[in-house]
Protein backbone atom coordinates (compact mmCIF):
# COMPACT_ATOMS: atom_id res chain seq x y z
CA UNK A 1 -8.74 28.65 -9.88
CA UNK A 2 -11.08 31.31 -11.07
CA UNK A 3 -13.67 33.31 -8.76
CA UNK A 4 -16.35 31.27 -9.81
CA UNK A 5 -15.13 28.22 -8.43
CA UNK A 6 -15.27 29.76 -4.78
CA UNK A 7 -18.91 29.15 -5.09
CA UNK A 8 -19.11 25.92 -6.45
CA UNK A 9 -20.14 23.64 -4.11
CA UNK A 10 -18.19 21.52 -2.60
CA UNK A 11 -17.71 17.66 -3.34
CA UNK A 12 -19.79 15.13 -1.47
CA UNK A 13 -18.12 12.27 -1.26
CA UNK A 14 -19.90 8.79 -0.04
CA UNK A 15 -20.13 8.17 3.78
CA UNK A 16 -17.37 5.56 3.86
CA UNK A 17 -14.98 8.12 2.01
CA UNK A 18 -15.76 11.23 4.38
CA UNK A 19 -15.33 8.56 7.12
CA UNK A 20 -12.09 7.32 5.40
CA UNK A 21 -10.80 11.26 5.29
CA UNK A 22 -11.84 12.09 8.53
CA UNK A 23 -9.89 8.51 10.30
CA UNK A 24 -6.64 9.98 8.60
CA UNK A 25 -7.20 13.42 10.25
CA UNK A 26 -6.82 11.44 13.64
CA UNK A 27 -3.04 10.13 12.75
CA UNK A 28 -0.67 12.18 14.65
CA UNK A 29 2.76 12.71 13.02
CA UNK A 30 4.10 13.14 16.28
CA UNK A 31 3.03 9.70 17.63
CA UNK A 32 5.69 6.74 18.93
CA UNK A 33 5.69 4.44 16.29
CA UNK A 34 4.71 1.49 18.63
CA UNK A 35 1.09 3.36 19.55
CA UNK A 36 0.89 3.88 15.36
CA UNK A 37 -1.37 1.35 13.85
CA UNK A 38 0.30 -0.31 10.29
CA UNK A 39 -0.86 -1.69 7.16
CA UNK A 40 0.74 -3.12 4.80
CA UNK A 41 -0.42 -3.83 1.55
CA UNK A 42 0.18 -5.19 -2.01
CA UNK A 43 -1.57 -5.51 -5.32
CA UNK A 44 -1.14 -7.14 -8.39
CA UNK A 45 -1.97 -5.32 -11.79
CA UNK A 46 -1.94 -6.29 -15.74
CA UNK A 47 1.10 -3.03 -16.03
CA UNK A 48 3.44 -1.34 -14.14
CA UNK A 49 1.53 1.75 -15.84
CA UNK A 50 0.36 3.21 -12.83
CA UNK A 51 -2.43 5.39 -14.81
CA UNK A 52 -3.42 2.56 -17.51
CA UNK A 53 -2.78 -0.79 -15.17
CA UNK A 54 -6.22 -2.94 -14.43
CA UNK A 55 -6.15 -3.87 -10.50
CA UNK A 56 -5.89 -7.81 -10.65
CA UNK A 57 -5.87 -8.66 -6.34
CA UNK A 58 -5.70 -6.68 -3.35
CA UNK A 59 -4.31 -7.39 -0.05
CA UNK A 60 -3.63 -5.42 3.00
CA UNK A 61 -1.96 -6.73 6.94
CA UNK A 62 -2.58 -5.02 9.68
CA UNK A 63 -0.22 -4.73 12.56
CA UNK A 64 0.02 -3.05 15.96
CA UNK A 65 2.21 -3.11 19.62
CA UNK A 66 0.27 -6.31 20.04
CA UNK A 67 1.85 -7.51 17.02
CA UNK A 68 0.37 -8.75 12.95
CA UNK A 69 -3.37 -9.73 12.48
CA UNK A 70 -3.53 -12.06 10.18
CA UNK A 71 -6.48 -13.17 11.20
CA UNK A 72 -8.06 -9.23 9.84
CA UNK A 73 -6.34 -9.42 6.91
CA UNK A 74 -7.99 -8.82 3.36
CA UNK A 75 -7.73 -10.44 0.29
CA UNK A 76 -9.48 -9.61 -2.82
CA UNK A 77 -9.53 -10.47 -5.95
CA UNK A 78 -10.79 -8.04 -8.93
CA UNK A 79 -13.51 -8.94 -11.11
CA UNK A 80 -12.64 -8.06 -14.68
CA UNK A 81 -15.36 -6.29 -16.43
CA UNK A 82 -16.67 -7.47 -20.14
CA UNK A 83 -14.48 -9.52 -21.84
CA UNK A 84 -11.22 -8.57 -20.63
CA UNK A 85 -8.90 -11.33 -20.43
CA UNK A 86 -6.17 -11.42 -18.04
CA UNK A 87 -2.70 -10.39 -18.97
CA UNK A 88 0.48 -12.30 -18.06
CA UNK A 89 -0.99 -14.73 -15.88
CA UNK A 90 2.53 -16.42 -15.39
CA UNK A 91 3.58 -13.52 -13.42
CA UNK A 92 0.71 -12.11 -11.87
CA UNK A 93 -0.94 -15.45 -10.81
CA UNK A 94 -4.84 -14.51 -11.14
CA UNK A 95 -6.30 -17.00 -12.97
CA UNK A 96 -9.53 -16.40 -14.80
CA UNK A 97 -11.77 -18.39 -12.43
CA UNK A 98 -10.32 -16.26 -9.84
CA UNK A 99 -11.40 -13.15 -11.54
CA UNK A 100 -15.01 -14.72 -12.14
CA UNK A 101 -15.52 -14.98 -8.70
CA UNK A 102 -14.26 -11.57 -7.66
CA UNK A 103 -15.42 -8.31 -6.42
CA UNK A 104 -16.21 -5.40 -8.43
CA UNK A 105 -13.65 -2.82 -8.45
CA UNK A 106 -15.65 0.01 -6.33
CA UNK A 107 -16.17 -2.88 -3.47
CA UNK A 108 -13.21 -3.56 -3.18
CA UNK A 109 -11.91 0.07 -3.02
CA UNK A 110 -14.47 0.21 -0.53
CA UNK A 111 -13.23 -2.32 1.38
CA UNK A 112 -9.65 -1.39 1.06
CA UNK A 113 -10.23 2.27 2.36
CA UNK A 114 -12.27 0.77 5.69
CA UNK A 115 -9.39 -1.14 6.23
CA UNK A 116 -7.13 1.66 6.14
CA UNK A 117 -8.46 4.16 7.91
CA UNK A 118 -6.21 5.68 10.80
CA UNK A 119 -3.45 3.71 9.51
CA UNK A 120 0.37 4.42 8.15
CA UNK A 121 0.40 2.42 4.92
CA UNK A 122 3.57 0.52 3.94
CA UNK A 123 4.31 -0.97 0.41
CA UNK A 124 7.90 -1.46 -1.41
CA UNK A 125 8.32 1.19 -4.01
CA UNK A 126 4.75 2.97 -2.52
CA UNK A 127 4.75 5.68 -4.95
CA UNK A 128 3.67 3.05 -7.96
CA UNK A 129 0.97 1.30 -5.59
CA UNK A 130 -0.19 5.65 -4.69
CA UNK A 131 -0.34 6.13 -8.06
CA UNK A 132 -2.23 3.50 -9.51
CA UNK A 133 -4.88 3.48 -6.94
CA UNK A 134 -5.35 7.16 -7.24
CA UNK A 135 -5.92 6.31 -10.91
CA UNK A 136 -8.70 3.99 -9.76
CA UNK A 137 -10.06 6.58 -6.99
CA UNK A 138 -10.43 9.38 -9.95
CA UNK A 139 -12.39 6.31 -12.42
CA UNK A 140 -14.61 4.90 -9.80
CA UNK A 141 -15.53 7.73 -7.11
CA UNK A 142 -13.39 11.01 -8.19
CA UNK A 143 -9.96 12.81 -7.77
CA UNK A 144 -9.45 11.84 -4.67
CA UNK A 145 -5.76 11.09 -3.32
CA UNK A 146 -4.51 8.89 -0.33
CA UNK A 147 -4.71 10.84 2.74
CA UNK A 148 -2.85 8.39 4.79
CA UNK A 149 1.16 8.81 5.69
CA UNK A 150 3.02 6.77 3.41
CA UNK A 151 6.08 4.50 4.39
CA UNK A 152 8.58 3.01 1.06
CA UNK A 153 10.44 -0.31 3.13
CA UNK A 154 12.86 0.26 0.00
CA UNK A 155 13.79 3.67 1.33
CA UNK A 156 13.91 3.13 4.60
CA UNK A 157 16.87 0.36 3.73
CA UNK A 158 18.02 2.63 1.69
CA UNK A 159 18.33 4.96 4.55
CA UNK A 160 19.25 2.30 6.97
CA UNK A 161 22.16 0.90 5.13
CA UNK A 162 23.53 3.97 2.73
CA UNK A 163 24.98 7.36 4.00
CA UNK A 164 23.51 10.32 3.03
CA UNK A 165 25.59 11.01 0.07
CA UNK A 166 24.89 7.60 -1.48
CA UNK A 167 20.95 7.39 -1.00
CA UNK A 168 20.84 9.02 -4.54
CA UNK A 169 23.32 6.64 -6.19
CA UNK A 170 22.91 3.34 -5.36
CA UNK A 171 21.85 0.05 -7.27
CA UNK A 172 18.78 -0.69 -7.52
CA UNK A 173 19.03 -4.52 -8.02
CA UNK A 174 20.14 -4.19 -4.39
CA UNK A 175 16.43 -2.69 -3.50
CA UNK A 176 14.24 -5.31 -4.81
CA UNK A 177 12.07 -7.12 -2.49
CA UNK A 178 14.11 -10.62 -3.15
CA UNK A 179 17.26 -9.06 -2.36
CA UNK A 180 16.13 -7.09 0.97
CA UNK A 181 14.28 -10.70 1.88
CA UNK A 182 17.48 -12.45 1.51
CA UNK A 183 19.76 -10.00 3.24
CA UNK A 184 17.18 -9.93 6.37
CA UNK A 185 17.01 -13.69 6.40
CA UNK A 186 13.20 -13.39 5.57
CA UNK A 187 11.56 -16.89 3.88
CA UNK A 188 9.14 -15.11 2.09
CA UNK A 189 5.65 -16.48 2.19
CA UNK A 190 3.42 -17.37 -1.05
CA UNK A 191 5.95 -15.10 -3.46
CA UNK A 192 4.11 -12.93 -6.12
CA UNK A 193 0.43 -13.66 -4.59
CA UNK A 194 -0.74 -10.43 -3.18
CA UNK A 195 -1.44 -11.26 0.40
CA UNK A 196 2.03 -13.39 0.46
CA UNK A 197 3.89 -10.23 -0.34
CA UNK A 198 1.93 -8.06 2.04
CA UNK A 199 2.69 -10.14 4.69
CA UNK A 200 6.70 -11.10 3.98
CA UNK A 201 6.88 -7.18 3.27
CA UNK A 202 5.29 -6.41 6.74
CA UNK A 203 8.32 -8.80 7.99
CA UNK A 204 10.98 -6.88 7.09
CA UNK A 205 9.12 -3.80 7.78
CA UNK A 206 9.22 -4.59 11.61
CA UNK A 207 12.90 -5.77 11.34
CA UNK A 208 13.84 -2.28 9.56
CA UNK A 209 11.99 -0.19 12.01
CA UNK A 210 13.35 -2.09 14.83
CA UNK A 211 16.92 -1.30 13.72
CA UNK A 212 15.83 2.30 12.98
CA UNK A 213 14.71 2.73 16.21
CA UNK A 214 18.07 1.74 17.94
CA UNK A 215 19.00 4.69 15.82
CA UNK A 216 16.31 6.79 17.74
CA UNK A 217 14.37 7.09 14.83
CA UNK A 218 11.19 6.03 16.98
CA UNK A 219 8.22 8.50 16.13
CA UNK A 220 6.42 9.08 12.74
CA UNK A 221 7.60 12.35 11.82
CA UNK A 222 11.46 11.14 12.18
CA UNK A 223 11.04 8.64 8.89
């Protein structure tokens, strides 16, 4: 950073970002995790390119002590701008009438970041999902990064289930969300749509943090 840039002025971000920022400010790392308020999300995407990948769908749970709203949830689908056509549509699902009747990309980043305010985030292998949506942030609105604390329900059965020495070496087949579904007895819902892996993930989120907590893992700043 040079001088000059102590006199720049400073970036103004839209109401429903400074409001975003502000919400995350609130979360205390220090908090029980059963007065924490959740949400977890998934997306589907044309890559697993985190900077290049086009954001096909969008969903996001929400879940507190009084248990999952489901009835709060969102679910978006991406409308594809020009004549981009969509990419894999055996594995991502989104069909091209699907995309025709979506939302534009900054609504639904919009959307997603009003849902999330004052909330931990959860995701399986989060650091892809940070990534790409960060990506989007910088295209759309600017460099701006999640604010929010950040849970990985791969590591935390990593942690759960591996010693300390292992958590680096370990076999990643193992990790996936099939296998952790299967090994917590967890009939995942509507596989590879994005609001039926939000909501199966949020499942064995609440059985790993219950069985963390027996370990007295049972405030934010202990994950």
């Amino acid at each position: 950073m040079s001088w000059l840039d102590i006199f720049k002025p400073k970036k103004k971000w839209p109401s429903f970002i400074e409001h975003y920022i502000q919400s995350c400010k609130s979360i205390k790392k220090t908090s029980p995790l059963d007065e924490l308020r959740f949400v977890c999300f998934d997306s589907e995407s044309t890559s697993l390119e985190p900077s290049t990948a086009r954001l096909l769908s969008l969903a996001a749970v929400s879940i507190t002590k009084e248990g999952i709203d489901v009835n709060s949830a969102l679910d978006c689908f991406v409308h594809w701008a020009g004549d981009a056509k969509p990419e894999n549509v055996e594995i991502h699902g989104v069909t091209n009438q699907q995309s025709k009747e979506g939302m534009e990309p900054e609504e639904v980043i919009k959307l997603f970041l009003q849902y999330i305010e004052g909330a931990v985030l959860i995701a399986h292998n989060i650091s892809f999902d940070k990534a790409m949506f960060e990506a989007i942030f910088k295209k759309y609105f600017g460099p701006l990064k999640l604010k929010n604390p950040l849970l990985d329900t791969a590591r935390m059965a990593i942690r759960l289930e591996l010693a300390p020495m292992e958590r680096n070496n370990y076999n990643s087949d193992d990790y996936t969300l099939d296998a952790l579904f299967d090994r917590y007895g967890i009939l995942p819902v509507e596989r590879h749509s994005a609001l039926g892996d939000a909501y199966s993930t949020e499942l064995l989120f609440m059985k790993l943090k219950d069985k963390l907590k027996v370990r007295g893992v049972i405030k934010l700043n202990l994950f």
